[in-house]
PDB file of N, CA and C in Angstrom:
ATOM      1  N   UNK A   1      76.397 102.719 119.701  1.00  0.00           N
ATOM      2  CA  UNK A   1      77.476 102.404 120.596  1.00  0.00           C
ATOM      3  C   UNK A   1      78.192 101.157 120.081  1.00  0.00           C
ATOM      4  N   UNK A   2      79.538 101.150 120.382  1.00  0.00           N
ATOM      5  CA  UNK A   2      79.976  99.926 119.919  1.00  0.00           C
ATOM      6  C   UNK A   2      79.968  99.118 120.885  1.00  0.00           C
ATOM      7  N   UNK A   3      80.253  97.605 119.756  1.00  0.00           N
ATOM      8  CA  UNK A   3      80.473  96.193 120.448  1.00  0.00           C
ATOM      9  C   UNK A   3      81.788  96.090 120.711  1.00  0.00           C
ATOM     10  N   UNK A   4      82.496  95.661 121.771  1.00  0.00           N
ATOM     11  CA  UNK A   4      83.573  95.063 122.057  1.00  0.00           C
ATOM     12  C   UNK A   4      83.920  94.212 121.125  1.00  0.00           C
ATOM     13  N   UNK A   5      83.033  93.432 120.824  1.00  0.00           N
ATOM     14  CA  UNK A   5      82.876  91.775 120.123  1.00  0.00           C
ATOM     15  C   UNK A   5      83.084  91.890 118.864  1.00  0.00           C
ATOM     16  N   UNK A   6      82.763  93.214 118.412  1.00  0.00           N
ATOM     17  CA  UNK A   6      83.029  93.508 116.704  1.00  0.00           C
ATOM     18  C   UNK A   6      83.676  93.639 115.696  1.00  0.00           C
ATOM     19  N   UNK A   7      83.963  92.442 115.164  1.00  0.00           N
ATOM     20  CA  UNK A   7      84.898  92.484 114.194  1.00  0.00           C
ATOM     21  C   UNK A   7      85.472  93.506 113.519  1.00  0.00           C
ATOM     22  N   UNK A   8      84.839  94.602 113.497  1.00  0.00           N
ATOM     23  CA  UNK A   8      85.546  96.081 113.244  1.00  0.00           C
ATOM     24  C   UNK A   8      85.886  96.762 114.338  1.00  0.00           C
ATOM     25  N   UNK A   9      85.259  96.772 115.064  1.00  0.00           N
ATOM     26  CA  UNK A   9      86.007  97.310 116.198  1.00  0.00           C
ATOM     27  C   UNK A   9      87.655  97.022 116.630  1.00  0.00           C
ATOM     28  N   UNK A  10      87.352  95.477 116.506  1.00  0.00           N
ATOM     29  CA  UNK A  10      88.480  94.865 116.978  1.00  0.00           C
ATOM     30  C   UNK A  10      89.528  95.035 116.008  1.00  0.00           C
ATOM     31  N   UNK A  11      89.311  95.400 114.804  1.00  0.00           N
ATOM     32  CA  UNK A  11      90.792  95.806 113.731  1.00  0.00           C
ATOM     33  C   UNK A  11      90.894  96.760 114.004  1.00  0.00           C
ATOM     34  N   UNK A  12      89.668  97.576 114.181  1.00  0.00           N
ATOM     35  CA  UNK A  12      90.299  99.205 113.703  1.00  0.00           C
ATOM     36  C   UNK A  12      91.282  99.156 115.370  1.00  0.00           C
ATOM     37  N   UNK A  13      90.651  98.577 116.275  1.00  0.00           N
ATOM     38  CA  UNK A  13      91.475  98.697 117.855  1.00  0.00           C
ATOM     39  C   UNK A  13      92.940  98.582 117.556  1.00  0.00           C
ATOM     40  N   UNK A  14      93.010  97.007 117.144  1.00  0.00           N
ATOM     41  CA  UNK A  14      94.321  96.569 116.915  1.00  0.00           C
ATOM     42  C   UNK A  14      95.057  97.608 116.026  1.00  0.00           C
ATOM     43  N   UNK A  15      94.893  98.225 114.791  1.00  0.00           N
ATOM     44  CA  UNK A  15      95.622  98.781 113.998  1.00  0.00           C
ATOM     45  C   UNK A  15      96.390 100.197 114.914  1.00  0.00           C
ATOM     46  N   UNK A  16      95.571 100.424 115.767  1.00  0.00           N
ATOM     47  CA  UNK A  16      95.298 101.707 116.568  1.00  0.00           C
ATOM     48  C   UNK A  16      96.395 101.476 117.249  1.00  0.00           C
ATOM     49  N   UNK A  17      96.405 100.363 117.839  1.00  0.00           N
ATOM     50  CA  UNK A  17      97.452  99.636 119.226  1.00  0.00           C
ATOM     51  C   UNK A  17      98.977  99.734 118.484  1.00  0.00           C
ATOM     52  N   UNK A  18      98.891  99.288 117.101  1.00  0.00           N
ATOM     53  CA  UNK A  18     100.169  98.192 116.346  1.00  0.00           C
ATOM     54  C   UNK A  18     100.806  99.867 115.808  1.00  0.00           C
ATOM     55  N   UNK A  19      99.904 100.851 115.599  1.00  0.00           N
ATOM     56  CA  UNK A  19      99.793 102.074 114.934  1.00  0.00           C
ATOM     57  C   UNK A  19      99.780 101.932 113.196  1.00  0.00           C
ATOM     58  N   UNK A  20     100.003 100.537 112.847  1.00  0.00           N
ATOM     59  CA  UNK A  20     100.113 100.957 111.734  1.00  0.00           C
ATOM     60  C   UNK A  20      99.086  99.826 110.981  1.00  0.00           C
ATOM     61  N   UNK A  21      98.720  99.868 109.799  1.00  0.00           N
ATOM     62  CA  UNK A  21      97.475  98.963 108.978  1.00  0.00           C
ATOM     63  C   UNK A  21      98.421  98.790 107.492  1.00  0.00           C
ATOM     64  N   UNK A  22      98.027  97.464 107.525  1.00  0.00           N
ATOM     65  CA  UNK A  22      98.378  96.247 106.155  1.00  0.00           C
ATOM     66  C   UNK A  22      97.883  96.503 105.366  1.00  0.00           C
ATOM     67  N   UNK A  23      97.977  96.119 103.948  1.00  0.00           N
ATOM     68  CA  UNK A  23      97.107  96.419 102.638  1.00  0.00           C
ATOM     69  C   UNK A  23      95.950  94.815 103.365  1.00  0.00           C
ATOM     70  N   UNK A  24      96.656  93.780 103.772  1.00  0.00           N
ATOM     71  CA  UNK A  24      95.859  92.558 104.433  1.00  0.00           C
ATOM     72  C   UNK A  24      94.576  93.285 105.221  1.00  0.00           C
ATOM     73  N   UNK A  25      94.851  93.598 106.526  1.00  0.00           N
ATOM     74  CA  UNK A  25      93.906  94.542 107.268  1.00  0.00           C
ATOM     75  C   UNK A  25      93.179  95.784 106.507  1.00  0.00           C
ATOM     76  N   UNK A  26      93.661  96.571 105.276  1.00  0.00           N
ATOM     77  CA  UNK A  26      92.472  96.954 104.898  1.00  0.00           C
ATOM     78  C   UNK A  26      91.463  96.159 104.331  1.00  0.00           C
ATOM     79  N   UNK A  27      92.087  95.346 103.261  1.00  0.00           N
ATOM     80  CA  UNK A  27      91.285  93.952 102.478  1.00  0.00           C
ATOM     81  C   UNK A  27      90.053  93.992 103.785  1.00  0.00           C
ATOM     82  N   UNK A  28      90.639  93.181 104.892  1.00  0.00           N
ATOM     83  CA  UNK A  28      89.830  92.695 105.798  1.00  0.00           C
ATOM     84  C   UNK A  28      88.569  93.610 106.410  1.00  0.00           C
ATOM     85  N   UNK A  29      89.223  95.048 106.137  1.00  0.00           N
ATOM     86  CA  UNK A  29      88.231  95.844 106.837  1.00  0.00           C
ATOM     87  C   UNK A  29      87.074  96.376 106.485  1.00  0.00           C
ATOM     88  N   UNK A  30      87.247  96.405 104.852  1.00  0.00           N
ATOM     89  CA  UNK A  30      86.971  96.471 103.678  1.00  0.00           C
ATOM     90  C   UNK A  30      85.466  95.769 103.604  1.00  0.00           C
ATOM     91  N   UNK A  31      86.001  94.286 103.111  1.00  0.00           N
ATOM     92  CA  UNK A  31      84.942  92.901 103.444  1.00  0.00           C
ATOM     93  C   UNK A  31      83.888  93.173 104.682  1.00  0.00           C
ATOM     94  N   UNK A  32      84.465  93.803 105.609  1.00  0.00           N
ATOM     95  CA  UNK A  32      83.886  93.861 107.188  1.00  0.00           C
ATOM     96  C   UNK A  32      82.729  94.338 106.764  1.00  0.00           C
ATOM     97  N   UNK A  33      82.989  95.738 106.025  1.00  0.00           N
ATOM     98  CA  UNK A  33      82.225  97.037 106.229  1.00  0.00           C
ATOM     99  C   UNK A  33      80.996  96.404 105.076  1.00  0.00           C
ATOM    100  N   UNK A  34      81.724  96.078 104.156  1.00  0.00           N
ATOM    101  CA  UNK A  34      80.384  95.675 102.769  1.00  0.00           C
ATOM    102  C   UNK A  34      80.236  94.300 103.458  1.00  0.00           C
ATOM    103  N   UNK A  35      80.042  93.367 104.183  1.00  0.00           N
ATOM    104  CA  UNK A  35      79.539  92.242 104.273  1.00  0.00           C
ATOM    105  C   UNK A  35      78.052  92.340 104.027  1.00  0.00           C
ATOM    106  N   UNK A  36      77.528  93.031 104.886  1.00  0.00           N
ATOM    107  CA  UNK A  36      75.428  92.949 104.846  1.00  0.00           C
ATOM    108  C   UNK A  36      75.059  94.052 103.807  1.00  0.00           C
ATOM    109  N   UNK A  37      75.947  94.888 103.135  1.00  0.00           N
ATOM    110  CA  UNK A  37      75.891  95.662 102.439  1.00  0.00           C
ATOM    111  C   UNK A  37      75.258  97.109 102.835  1.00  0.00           C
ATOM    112  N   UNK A  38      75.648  97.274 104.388  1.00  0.00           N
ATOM    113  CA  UNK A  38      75.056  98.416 104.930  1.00  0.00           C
ATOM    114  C   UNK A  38      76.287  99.151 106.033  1.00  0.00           C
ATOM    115  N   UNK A  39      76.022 100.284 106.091  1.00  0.00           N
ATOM    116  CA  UNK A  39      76.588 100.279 107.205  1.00  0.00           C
ATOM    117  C   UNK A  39      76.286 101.066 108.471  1.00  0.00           C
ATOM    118  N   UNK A  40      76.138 100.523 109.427  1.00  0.00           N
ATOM    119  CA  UNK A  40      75.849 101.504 110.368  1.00  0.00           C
ATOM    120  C   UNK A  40      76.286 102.026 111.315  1.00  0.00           C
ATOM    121  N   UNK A  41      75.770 103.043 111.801  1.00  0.00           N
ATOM    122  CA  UNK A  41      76.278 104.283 113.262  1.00  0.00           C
ATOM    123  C   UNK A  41      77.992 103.744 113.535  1.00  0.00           C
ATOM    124  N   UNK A  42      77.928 102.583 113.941  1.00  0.00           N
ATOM    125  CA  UNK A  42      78.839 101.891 115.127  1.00  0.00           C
ATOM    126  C   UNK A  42      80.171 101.569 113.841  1.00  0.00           C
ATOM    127  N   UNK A  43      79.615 100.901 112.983  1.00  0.00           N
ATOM    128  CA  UNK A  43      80.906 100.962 111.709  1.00  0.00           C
ATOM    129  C   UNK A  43      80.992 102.431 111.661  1.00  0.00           C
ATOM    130  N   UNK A  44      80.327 103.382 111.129  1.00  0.00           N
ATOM    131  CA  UNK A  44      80.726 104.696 110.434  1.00  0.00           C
ATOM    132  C   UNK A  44      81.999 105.078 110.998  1.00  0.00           C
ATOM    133  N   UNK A  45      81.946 105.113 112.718  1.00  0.00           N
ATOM    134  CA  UNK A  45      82.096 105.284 113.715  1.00  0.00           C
ATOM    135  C   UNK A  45      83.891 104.960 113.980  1.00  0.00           C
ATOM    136  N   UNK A  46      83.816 103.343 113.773  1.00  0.00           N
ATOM    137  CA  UNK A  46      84.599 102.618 114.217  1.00  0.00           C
ATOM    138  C   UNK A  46      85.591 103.277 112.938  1.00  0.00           C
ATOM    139  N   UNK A  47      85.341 103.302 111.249  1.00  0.00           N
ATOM    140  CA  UNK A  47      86.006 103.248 110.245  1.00  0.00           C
ATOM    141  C   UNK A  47      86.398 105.191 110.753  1.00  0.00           C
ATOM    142  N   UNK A  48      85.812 105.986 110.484  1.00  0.00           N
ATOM    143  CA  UNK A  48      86.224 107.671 110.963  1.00  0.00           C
ATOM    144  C   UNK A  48      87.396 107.538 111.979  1.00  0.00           C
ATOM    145  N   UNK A  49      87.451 106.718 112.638  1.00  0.00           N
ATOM    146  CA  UNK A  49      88.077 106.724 113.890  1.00  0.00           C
ATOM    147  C   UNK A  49      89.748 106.038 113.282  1.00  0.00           C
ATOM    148  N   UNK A  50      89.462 105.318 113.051  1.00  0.00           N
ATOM    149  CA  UNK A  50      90.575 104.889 111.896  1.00  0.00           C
ATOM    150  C   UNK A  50      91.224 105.439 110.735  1.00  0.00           C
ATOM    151  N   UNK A  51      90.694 106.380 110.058  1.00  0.00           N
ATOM    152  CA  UNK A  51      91.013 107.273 109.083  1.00  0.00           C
ATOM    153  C   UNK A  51      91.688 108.372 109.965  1.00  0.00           C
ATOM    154  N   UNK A  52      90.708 109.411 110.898  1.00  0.00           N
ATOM    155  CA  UNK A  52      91.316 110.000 111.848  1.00  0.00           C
ATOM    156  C   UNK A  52      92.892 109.772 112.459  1.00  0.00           C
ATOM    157  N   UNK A  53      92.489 108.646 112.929  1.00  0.00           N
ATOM    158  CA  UNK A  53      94.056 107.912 113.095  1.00  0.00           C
ATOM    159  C   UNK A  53      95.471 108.136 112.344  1.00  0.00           C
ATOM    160  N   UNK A  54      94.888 107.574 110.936  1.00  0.00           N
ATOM    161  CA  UNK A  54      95.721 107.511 109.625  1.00  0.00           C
ATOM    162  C   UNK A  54      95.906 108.920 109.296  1.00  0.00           C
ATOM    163  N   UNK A  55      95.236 109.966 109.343  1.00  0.00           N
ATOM    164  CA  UNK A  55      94.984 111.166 108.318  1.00  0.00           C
ATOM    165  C   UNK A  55      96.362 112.034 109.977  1.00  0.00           C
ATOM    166  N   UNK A  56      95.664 111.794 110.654  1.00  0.00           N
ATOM    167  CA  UNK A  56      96.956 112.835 112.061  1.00  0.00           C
ATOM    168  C   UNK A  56      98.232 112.032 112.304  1.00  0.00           C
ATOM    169  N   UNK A  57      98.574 111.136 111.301  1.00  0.00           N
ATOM    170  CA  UNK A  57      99.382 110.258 111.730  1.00  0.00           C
ATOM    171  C   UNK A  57      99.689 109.278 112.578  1.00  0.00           C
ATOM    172  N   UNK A  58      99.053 108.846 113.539  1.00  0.00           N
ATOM    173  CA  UNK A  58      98.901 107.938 114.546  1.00  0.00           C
ATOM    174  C   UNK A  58      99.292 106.421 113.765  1.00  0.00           C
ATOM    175  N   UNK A  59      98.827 106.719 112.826  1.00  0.00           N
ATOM    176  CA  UNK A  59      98.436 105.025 112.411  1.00  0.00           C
ATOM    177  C   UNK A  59      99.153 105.307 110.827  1.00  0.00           C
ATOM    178  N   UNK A  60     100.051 104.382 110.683  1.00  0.00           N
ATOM    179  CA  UNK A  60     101.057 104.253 109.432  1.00  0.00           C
ATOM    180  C   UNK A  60     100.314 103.200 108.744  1.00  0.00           C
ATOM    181  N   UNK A  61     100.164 103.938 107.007  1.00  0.00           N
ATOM    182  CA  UNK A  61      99.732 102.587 106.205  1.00  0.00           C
ATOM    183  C   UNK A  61     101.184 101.939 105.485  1.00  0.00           C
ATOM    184  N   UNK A  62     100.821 100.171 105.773  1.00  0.00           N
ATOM    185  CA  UNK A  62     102.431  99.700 105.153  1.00  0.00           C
ATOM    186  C   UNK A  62     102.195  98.416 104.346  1.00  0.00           C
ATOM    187  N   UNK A  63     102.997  98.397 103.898  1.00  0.00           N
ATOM    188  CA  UNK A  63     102.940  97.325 102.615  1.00  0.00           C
ATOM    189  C   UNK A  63     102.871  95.524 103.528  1.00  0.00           C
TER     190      UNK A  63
END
C-alpha cells in the first residue's frame, strides 16, 4: 500500500495533477526508484501508474 509521505508517490501524484513530466522529474524519479537499490510493491506500483498515465495519454512528456 502506499505512503502519502512518499517521495514517489508524491511525483508520480503531482505529474498526474500537472498531466505532464520534465526530463527534471524523470531525473528525480529515476534517483527515487534506484536510491536503496531495490524496489518495492508500493514503487512498482506508484512508477506503472505513471507510465499508464504516459502510455493512454493522460500525462505529456516535455522538455
Amino acid at each position: 500500500m502506499s505512503q502519502p509521505d512518499c517521495p514517489i508517490t508524491d511525483l508520480v501524484s503531482q505529474c498526474i495533477q500537472v498531466r505532464t513530466i520534465t526530463q527534471t522529474q524523470y531525473q528525480q524519479l529515476t534517483a527515487l526508484v534506484l536510491a536503496d537499490g531495490t524496489v518495492d510493491d508500493s514503487e512498482r506500483k506508484q512508477v506503472n501508474r505513471l507510465f499508464d498515465a504516459i502510455q493512454s495519454g493522460r500525462v505529456k512528456i516535455v522538455d
